[in-house]
Each structure stands twice: as C-alpha cells, then as structure tokens.
C-alpha atoms as a PDB file:
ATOM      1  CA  UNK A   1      20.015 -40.974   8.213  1.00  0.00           C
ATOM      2  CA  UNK A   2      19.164 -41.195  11.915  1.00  0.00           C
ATOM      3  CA  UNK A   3      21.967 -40.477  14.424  1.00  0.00           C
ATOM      4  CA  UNK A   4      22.706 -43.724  16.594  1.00  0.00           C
ATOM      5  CA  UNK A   5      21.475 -43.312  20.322  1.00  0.00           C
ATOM      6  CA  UNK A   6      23.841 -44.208  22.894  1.00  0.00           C
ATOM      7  CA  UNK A   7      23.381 -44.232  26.931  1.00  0.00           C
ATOM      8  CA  UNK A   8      26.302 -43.467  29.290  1.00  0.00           C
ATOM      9  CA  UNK A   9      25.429 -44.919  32.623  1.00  0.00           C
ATOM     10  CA  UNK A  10      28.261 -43.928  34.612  1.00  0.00           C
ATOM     11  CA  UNK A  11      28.108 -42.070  38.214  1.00  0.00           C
ATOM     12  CA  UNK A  12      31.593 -40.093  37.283  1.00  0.00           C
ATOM     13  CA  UNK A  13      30.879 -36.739  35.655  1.00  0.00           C
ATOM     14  CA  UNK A  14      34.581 -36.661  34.621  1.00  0.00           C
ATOM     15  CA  UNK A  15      33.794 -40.110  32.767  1.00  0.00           C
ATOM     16  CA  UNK A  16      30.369 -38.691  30.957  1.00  0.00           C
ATOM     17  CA  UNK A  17      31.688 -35.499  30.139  1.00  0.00           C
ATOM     18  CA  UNK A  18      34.681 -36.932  28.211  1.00  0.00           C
ATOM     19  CA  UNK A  19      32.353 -40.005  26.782  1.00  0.00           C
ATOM     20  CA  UNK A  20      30.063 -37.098  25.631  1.00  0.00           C
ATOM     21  CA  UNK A  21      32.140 -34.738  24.023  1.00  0.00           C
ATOM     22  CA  UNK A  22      34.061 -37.728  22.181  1.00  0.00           C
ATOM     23  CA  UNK A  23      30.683 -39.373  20.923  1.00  0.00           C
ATOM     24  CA  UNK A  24      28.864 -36.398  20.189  1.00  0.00           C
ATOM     25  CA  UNK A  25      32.018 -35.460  17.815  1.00  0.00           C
ATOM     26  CA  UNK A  26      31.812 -38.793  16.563  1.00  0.00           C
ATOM     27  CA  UNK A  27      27.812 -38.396  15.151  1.00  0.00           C
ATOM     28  CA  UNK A  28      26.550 -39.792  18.172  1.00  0.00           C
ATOM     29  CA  UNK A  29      23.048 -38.942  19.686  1.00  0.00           C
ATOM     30  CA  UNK A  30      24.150 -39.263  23.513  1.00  0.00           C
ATOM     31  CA  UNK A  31      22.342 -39.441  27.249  1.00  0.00           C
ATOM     32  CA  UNK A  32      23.336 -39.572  30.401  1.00  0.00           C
ATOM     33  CA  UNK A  33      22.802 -41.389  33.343  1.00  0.00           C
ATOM     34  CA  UNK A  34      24.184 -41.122  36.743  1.00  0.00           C
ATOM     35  CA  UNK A  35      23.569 -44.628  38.546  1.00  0.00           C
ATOM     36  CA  UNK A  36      22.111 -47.980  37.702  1.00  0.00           C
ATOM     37  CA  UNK A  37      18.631 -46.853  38.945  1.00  0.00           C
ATOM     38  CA  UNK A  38      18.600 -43.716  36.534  1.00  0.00           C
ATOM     39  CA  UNK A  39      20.260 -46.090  33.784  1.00  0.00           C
ATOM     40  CA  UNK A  40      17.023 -47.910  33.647  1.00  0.00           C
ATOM     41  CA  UNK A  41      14.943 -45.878  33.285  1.00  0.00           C
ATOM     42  CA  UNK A  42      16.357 -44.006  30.703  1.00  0.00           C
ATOM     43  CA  UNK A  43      16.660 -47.322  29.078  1.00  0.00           C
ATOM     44  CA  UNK A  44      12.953 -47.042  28.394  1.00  0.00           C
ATOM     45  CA  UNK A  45      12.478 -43.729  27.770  1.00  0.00           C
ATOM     46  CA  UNK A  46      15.021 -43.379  25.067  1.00  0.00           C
ATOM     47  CA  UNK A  47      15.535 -46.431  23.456  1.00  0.00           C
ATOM     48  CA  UNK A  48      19.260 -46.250  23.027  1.00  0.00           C
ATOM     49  CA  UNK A  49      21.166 -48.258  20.393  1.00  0.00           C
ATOM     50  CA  UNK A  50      23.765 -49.136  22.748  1.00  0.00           C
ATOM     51  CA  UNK A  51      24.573 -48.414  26.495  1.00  0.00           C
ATOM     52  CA  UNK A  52      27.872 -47.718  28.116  1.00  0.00           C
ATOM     53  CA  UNK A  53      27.767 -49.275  31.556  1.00  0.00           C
ATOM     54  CA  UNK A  54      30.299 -48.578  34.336  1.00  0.00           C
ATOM     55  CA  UNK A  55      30.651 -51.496  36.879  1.00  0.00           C
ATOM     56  CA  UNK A  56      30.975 -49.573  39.788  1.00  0.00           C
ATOM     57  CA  UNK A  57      28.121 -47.126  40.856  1.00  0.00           C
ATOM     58  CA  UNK A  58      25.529 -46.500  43.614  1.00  0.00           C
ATOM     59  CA  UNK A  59      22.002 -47.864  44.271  1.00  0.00           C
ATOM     60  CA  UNK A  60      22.670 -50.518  41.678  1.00  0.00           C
ATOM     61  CA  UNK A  61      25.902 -51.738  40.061  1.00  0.00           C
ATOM     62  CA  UNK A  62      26.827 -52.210  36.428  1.00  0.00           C
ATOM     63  CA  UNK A  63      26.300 -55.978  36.711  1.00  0.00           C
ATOM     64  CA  UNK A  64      22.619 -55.944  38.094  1.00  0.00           C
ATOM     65  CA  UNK A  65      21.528 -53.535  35.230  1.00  0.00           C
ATOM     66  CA  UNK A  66      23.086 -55.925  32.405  1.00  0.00           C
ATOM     67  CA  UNK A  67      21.958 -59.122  33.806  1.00  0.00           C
ATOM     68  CA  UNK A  68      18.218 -56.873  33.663  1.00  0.00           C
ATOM     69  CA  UNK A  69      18.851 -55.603  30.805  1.00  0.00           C
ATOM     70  CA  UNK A  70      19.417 -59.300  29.080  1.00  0.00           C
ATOM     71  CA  UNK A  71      16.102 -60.566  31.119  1.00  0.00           C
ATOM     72  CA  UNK A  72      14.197 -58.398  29.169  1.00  0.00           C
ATOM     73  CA  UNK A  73      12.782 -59.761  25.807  1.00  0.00           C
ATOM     74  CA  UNK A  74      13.177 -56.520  24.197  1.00  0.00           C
ATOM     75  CA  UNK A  75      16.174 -55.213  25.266  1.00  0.00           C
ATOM     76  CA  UNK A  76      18.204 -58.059  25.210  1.00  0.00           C
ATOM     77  CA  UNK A  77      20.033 -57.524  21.917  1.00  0.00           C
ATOM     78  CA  UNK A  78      20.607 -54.122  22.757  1.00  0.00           C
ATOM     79  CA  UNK A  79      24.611 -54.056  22.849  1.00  0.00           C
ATOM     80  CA  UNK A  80      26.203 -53.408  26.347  1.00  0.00           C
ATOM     81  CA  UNK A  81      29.909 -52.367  26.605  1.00  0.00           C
ATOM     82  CA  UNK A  82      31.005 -52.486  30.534  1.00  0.00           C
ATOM     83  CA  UNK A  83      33.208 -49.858  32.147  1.00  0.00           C
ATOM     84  CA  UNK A  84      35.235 -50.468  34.829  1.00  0.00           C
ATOM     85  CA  UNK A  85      38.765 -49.657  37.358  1.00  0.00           C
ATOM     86  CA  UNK A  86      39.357 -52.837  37.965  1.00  0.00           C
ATOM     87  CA  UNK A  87      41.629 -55.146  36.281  1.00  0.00           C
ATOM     88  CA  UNK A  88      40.611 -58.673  37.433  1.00  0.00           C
ATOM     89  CA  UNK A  89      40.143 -61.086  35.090  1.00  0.00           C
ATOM     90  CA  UNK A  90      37.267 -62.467  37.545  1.00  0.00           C
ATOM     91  CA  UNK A  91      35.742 -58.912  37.124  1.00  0.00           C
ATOM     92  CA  UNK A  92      35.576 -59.722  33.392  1.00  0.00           C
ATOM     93  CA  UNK A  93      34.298 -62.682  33.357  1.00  0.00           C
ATOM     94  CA  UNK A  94      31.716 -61.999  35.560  1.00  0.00           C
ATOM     95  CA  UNK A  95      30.768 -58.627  33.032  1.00  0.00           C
ATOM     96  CA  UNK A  96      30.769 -61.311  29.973  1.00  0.00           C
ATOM     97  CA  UNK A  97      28.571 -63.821  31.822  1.00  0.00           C
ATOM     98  CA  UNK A  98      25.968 -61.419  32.743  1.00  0.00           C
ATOM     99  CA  UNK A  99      25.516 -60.395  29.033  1.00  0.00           C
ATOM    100  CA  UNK A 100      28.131 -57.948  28.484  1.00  0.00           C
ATOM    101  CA  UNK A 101      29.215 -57.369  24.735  1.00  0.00           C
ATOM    102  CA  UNK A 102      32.603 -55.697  25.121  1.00  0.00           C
ATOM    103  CA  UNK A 103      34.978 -54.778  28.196  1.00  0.00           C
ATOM    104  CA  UNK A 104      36.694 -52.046  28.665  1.00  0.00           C
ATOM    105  CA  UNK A 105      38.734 -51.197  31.364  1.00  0.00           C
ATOM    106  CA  UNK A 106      39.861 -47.669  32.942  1.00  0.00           C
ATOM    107  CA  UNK A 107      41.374 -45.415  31.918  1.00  0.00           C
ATOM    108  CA  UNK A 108      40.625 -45.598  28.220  1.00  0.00           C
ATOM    109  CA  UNK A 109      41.745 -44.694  25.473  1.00  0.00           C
ATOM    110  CA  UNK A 110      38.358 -42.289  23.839  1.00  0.00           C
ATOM    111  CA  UNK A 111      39.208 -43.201  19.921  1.00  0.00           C
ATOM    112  CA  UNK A 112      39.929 -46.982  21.029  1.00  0.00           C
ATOM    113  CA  UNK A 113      36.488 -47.077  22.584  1.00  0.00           C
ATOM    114  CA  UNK A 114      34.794 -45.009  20.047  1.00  0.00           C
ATOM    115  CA  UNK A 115      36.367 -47.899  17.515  1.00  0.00           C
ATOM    116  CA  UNK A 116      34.947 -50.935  19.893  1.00  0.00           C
ATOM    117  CA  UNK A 117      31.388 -48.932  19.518  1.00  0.00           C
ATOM    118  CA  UNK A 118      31.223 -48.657  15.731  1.00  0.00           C
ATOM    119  CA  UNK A 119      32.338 -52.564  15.510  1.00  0.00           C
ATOM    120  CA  UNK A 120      29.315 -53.445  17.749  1.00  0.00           C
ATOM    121  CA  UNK A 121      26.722 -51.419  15.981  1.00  0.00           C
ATOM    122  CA  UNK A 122      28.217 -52.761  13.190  1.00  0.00           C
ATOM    123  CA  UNK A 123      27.861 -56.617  13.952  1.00  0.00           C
ATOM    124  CA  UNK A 124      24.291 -55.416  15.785  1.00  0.00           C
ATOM    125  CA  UNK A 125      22.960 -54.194  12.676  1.00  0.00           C
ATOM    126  CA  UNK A 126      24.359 -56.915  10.444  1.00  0.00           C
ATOM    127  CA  UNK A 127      22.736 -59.429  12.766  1.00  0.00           C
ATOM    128  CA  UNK A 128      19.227 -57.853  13.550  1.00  0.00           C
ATOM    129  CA  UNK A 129      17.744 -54.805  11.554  1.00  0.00           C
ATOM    130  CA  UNK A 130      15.526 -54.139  14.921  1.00  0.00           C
ATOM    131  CA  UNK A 131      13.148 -51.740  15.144  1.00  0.00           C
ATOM    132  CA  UNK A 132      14.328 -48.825  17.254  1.00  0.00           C
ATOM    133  CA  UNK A 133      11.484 -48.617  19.658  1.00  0.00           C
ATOM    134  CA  UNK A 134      10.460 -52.398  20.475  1.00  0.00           C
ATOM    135  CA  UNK A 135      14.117 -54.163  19.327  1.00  0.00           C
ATOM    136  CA  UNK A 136      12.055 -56.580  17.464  1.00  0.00           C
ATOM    137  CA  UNK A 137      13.109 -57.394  13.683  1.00  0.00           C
ATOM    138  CA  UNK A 138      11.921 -55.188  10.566  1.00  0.00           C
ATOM    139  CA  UNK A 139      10.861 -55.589   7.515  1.00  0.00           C
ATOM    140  CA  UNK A 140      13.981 -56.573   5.858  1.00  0.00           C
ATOM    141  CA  UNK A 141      14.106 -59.714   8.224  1.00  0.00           C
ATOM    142  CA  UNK A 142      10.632 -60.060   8.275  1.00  0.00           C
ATOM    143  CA  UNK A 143      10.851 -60.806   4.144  1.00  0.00           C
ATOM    144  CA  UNK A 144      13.293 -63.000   4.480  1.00  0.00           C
ATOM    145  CA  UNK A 145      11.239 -65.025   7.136  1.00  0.00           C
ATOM    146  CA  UNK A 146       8.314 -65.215   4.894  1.00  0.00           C
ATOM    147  CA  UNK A 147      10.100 -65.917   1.958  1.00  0.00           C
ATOM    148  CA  UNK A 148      11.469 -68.790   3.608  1.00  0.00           C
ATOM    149  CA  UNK A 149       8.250 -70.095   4.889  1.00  0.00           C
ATOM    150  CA  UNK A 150       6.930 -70.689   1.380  1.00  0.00           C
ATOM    151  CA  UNK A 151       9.761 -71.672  -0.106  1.00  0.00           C
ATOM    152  CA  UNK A 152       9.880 -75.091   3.416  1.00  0.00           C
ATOM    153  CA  UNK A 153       6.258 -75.973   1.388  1.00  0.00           C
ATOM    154  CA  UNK A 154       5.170 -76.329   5.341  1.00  0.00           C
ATOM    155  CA  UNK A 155       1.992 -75.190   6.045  1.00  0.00           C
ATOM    156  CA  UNK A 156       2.325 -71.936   8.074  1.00  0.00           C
ATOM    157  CA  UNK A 157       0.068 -68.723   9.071  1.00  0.00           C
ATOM    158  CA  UNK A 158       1.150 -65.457   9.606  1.00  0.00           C
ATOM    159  CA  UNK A 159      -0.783 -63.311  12.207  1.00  0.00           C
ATOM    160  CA  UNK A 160      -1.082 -59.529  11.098  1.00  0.00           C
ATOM    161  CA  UNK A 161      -1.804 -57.794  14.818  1.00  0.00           C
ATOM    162  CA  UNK A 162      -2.781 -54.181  14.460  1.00  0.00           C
ATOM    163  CA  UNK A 163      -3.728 -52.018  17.414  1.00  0.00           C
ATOM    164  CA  UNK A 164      -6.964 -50.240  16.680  1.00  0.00           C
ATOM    165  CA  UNK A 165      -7.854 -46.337  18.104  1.00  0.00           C
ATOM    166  CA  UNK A 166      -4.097 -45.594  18.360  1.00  0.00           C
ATOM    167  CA  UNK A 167      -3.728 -43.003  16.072  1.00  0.00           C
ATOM    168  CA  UNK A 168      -6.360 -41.057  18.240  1.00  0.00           C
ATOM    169  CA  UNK A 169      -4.530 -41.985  21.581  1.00  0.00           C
ATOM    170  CA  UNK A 170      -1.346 -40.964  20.282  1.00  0.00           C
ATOM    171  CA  UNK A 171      -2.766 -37.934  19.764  1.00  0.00           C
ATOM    172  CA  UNK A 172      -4.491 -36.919  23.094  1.00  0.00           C
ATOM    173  CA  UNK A 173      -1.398 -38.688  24.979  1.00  0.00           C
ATOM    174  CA  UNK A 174       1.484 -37.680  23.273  1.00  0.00           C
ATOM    175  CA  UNK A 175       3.967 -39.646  21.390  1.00  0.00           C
ATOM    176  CA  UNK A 176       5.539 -40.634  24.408  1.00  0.00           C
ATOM    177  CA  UNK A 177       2.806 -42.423  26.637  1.00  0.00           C
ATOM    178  CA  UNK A 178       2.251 -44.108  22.383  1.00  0.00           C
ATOM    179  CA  UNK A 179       5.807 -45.163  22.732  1.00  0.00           C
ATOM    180  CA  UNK A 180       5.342 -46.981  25.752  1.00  0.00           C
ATOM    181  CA  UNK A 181       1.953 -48.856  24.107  1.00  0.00           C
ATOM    182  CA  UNK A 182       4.205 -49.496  21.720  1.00  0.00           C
ATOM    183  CA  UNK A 183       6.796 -51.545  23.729  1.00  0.00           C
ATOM    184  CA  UNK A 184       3.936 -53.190  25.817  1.00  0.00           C
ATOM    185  CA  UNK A 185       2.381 -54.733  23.241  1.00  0.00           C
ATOM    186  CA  UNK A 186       5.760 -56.295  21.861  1.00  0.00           C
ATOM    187  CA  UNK A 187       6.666 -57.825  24.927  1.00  0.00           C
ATOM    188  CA  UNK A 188       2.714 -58.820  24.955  1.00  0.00           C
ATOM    189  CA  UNK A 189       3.080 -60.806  21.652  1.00  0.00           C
ATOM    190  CA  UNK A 190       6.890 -61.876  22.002  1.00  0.00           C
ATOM    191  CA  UNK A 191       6.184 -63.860  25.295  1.00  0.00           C
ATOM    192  CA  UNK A 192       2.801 -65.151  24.107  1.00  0.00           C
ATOM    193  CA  UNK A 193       4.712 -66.656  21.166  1.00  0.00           C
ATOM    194  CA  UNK A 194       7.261 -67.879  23.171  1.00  0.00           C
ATOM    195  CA  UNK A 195       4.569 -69.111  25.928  1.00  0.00           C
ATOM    196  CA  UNK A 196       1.885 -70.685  23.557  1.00  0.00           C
ATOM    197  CA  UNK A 197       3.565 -70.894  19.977  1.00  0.00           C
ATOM    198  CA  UNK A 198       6.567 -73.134  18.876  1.00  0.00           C
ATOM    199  CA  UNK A 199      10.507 -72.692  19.660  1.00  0.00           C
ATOM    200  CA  UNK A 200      10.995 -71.498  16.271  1.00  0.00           C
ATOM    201  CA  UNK A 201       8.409 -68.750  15.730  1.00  0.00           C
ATOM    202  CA  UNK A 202       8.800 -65.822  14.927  1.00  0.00           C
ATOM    203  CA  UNK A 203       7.839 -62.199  16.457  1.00  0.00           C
ATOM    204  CA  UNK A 204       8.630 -59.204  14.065  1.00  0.00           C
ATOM    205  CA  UNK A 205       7.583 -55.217  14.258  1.00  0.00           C
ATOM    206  CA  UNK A 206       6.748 -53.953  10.658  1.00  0.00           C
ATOM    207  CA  UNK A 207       6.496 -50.045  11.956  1.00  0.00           C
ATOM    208  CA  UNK A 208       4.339 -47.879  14.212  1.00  0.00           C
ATOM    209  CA  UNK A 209       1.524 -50.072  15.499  1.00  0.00           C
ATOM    210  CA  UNK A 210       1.983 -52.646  13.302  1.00  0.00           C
ATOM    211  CA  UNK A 211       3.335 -56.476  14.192  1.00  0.00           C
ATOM    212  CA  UNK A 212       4.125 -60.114  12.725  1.00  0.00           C
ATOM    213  CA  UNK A 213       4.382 -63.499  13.966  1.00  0.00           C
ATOM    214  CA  UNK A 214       4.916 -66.094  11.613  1.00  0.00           C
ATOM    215  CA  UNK A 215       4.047 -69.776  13.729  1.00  0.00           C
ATOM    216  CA  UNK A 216       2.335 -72.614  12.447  1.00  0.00           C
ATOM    217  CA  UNK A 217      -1.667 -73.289  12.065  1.00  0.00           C
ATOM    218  CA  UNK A 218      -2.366 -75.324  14.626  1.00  0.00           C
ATOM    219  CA  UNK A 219      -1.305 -72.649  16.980  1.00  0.00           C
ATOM    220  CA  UNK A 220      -1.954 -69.221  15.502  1.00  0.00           C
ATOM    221  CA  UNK A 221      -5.737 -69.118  17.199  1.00  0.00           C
ATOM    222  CA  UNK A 222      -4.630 -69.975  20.508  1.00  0.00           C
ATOM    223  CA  UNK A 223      -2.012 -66.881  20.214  1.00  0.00           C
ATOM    224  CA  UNK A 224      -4.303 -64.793  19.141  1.00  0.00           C
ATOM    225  CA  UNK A 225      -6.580 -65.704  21.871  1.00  0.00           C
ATOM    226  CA  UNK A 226      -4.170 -65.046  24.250  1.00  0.00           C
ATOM    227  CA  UNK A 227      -2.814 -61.690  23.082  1.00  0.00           C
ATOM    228  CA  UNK A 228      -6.105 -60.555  22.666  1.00  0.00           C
ATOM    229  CA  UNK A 229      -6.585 -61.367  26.462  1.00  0.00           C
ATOM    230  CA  UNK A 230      -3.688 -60.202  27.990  1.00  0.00           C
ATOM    231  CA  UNK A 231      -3.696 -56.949  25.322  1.00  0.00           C
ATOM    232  CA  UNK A 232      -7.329 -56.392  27.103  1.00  0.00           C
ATOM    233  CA  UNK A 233      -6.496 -56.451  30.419  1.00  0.00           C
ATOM    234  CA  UNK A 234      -3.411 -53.948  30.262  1.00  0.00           C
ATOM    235  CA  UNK A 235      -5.191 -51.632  28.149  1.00  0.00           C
ATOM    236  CA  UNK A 236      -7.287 -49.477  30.453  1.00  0.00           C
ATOM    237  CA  UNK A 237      -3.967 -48.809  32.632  1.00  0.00           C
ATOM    238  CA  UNK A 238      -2.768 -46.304  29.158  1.00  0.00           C
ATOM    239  CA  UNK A 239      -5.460 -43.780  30.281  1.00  0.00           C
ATOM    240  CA  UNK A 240      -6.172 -41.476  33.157  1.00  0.00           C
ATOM    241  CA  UNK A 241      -7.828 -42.301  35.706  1.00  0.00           C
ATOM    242  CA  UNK A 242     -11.624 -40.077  33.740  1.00  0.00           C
ATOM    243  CA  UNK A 243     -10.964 -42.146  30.694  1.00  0.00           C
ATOM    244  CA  UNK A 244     -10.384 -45.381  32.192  1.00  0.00           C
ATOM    245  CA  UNK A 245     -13.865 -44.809  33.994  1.00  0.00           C
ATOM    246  CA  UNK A 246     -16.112 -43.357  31.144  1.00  0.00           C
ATOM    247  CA  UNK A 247     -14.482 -46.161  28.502  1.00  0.00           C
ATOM    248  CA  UNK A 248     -13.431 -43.508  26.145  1.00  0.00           C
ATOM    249  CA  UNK A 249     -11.813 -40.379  24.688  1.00  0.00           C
ATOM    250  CA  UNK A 250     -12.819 -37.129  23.203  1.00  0.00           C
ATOM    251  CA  UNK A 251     -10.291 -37.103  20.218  1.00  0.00           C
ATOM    252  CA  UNK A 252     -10.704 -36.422  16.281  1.00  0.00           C
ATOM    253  CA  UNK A 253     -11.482 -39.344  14.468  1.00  0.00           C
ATOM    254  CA  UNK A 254     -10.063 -40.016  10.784  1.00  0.00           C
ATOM    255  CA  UNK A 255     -12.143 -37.278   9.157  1.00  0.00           C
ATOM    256  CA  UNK A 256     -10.917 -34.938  11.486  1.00  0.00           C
ATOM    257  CA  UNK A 257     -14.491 -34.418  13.757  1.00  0.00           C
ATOM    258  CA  UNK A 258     -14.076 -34.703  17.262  1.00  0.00           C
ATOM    259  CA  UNK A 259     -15.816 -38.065  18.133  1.00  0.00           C
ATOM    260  CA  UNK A 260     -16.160 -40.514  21.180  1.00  0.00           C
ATOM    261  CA  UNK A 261     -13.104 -42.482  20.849  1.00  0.00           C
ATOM    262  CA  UNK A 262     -13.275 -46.387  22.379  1.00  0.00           C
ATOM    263  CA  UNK A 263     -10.413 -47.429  24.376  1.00  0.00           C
ATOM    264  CA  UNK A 264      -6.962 -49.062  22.471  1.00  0.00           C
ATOM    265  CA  UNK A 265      -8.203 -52.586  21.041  1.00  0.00           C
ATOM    266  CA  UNK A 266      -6.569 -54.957  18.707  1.00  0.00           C
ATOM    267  CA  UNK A 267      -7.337 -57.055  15.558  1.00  0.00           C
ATOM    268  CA  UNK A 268      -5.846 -59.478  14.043  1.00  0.00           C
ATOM    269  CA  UNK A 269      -5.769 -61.353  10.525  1.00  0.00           C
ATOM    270  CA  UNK A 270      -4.765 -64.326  10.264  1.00  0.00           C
ATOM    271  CA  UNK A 271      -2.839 -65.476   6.630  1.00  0.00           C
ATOM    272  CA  UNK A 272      -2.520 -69.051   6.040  1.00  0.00           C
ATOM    273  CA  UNK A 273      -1.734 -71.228   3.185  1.00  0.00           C
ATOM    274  CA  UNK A 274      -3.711 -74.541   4.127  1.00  0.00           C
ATOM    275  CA  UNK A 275      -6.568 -73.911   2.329  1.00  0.00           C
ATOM    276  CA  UNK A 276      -4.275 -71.986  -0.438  1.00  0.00           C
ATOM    277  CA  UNK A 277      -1.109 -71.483  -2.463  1.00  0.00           C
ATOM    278  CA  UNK A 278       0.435 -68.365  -1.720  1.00  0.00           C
ATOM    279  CA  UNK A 279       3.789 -68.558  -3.633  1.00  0.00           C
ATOM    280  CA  UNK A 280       4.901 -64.775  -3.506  1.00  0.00           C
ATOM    281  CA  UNK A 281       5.664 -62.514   0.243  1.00  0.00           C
ATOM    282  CA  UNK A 282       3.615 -59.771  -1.308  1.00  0.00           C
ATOM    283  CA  UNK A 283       0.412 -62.124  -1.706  1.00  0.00           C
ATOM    284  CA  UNK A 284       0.918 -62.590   2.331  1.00  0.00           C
ATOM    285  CA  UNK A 285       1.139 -58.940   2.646  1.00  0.00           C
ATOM    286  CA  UNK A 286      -2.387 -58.153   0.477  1.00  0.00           C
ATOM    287  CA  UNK A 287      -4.480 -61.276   2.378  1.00  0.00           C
ATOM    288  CA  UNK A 288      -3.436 -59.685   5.680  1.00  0.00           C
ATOM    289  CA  UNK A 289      -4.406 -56.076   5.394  1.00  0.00           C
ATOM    290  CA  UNK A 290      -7.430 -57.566   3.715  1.00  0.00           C
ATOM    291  CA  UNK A 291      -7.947 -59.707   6.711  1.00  0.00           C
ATOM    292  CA  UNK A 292      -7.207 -56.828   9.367  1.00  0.00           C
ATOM    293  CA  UNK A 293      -9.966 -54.633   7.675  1.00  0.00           C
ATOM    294  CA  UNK A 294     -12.235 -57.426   8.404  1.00  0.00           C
ATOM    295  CA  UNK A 295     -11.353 -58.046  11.990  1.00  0.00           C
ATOM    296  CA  UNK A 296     -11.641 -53.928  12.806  1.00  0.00           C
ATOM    297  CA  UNK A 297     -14.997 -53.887  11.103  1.00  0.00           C
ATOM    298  CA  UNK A 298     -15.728 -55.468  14.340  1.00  0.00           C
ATOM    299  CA  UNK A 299     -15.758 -53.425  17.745  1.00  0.00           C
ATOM    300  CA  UNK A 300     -13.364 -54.389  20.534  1.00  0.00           C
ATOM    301  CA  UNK A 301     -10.301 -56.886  20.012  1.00  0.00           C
ATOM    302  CA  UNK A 302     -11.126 -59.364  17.383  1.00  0.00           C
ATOM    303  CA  UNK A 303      -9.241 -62.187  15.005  1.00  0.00           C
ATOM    304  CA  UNK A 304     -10.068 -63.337  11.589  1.00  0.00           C
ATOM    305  CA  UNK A 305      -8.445 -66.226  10.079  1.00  0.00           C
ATOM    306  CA  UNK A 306      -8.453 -66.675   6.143  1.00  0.00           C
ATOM    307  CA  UNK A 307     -10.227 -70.535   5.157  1.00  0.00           C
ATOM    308  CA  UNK A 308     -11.114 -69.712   1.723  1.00  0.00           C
ATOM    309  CA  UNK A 309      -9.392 -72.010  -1.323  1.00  0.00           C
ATOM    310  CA  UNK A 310      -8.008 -71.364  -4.221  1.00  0.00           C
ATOM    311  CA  UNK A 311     -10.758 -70.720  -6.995  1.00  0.00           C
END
C-alpha cells in the first residue's frame, strides 16, 4: 500500500522539522515547503494527498494559496488543514471561507494534529477515490456512475479519451514532463465538460492516460470537438523547442525499433446506448476500447461514435 503524501508549507523550520519527524513516524510520505510561492509549486510537482498550510508566511500568505488551491479544478478536493498564531475567531473564519478543511491553531499538540489528518484522509477517501495524479475519480466511482446510467433507462454516451504516442513521450521525456501531460489534459476535459456538457456530467480518470466522461448524446460530439481542439493546440508546448519544429520524435515504437514518433494526439470513442441496449458496465467497457482502436487507426486527434443497433 502506497504511503499518503503530505505537503508542509510553513516558512518556520522549527514548525517543519517537528511536523516531519511526527508524520514521517506516523507512515507519512512528507515535503516541505518554505513560503506560499514554493507551496505551489510543489503542489504540482508532487501531488500531495493533503497540505499543511501556515497562515502567516512571506511572498504569499496561507490564505492566497488555499483560495488558489480551491480555484483549481483539480486540486480542489485536495484537503487543506491551516496553521496559524493567531487566535481570532475572524482569522478562522476567514481560513474556512477560503476553502480550508480543518484549523489548527499554534502551538499544537503533534498527536492531536496527526489525529485531525487521519480523520480527513479518512472522510477524503470515503468521499472521492481520486486518482493521485489528476484528483479526478477512479474506477470504483467511475462503476458506480455507469451503473447508474443504465439502470435511469436515459439515453446517455460515454466518451473513452485516450492520448495516443504517450507511451513513447513518456519515454524520451521522463515520467515527470508525462505527469504534467497528464494533469493538462484533465483540466482540458474537466472544464470542457463543465463549459460545453451538462451540470451533471461527469469527468473520471481510469489510470495512466486513460479518461471518462459520462454526459448525454446530444452533447458528447461537441465535447469531443472541443477537447480535441484545445488538446491540439497545447500539445506542441510538451516538446523542445527541435521537436516542436520537425513535428516529431526519435523514440522506440511498440516493437521496440526506433521509429519517427508523431507528436501527442488523442482519440476518442464514443459509447452510446441510443441505437442499443447495453444493460451491463462491462459491455460499456468492451464497445469503448473497441471504439478507441478505431479512432487511433486514424492519424492525428480523431472521435468515433458507435450508431450501430442491436442485431
């Protein structure tokens, strides 16, 4: 089992070095950060499962960071417990309102924080199985979401979105700079969705380069359209500046012969049941690997929606 990642923004050492030893003793996977600045941009790079934020630091203060944190599609389920010296209740309130999960005040008992932190990722997990990297729901919710779409009898379609060549750019780039395509293309599809599909869609990350969104059929082409376009237009800024130019990579293909490698594309399948009955989550599964098979037969981004009928 994975050890939980937690982020100490705080610009006392004292303060980390005590919230480090504790947590690491606890089975914690810990990082530091020294201001709200820093905080950030660890934020990204590490993908914690909760952050410790003190109020009070330089550059940028505990309450800017959480009120950017909660901005962010992605991040904003990612638990937040404030730190701070001061007692006001108006300090509180104003930690709560800008997203805050829990507030604590200084100094602290370690254990009685260390408790706080396991009832958080405890009501975190309970609430969202999110994937570690993009914060988007997994499979387990994912199921459930399908299940529940055939079960309404509403007609529905499911968009399978696969990014094609990234197994080759992961590769050459590292796992890092594949990371970051990663959480690009999330935010990519989650604020299409919530741009061009309906208030109750939903956006979920099955694993690596894999994603979900479950809207209904009226509107699945226009998504796909549009993260298609937008996916397009960012992808050229994942390379250097050589790559960009030339349009592709030297990198091993699949059988393991170093081939001319297109730039990061994306295909999508589209699963519907107007034209069928699909009465089981696994049939949805089959029709859209079928269907993404299709669409990467096809160079460049590309969508195929299922029409065919029952037989």
């Amino acid at each position: 089992m994975r050890k939980l990642k937690i982020l100490i923004i705080d610009d006392e050492p004292d303060i980390r070095d005590v919230l480090k030893i504790t947590l690491e003793g606890e089975g914690f996977e810990v990082y530091e950060a020294t201001d709200g600045v820093d905080g950030l941009e660890k934020v990204h790079k590490t993908s914690p499962d909760i952050v410790i934020l003190d109020y009070k630091m330089p550059r940028m203060n505990g309450l800017e960071v959480c009120q950017i944190l909660k901005k962010d599609i992605l991040l904003r389920h990612m638990p937040v417990i404030m730190l701070t010296g001061k007692g006001e209740t108006q300090d509180k309130v104003m930690g709560i309102n800008a997203g805050a999960d829990d507030y604590v005040v200084k100094p602290f008992d370690p254990q009685e924080l260390v408790a706080r932190i396991n009832m958080i990722v405890r009501r975190s997990t309970r609430d969202l199985d999110a994937n570690p990297l993009s914060r988007l729901p997994g499979n387990v919710t994912i199921m459930s979401e399908f299940e529940a779409a055939i079960k309404s009898g509403k007609p529905f379609a499911i968009c399978y979105i696969d990014l094609d060549k990234f197994k080759s750019y992961n590769d050459t780039y590292g796992f890092e700079h594949g990371d970051e395509v990663i959480r690009e293309s999330a935010r990519i599809i989650l604020s299409t969705v919530m741009e061009k599909g309906n208030k109750d869609d939903f956006v979920g990350h099955i694993g690596g380069d894999d994603f979900v969104c479950l809207t209904t059929p009226e509107k699945s082409e226009t998504i796909c359209k549009h993260i298609i376009s937008d996916f397009d237009k960012i992808a050229p800024s994942f390379y250097n500046k050589e790559d960009r130019e030339r349009g592709f990579i030297a990198a091993k293909d699949r059988q393991g012969n170093i081939a001319q490698i297109f730039l990061i594309s994306v295909s999508i399948g589209i699963v519907t049941n107007e034209y069928r009955t699909i009465s089981h989550a696994a049939e949805i599964g089959e029709i859209g690997a079928e269907l993404k098979k299709l669409a990467k037969s096809v160079t460049g981004s590309n969508f195929v929606r299922d029409s065919r009928r029952n037989t």
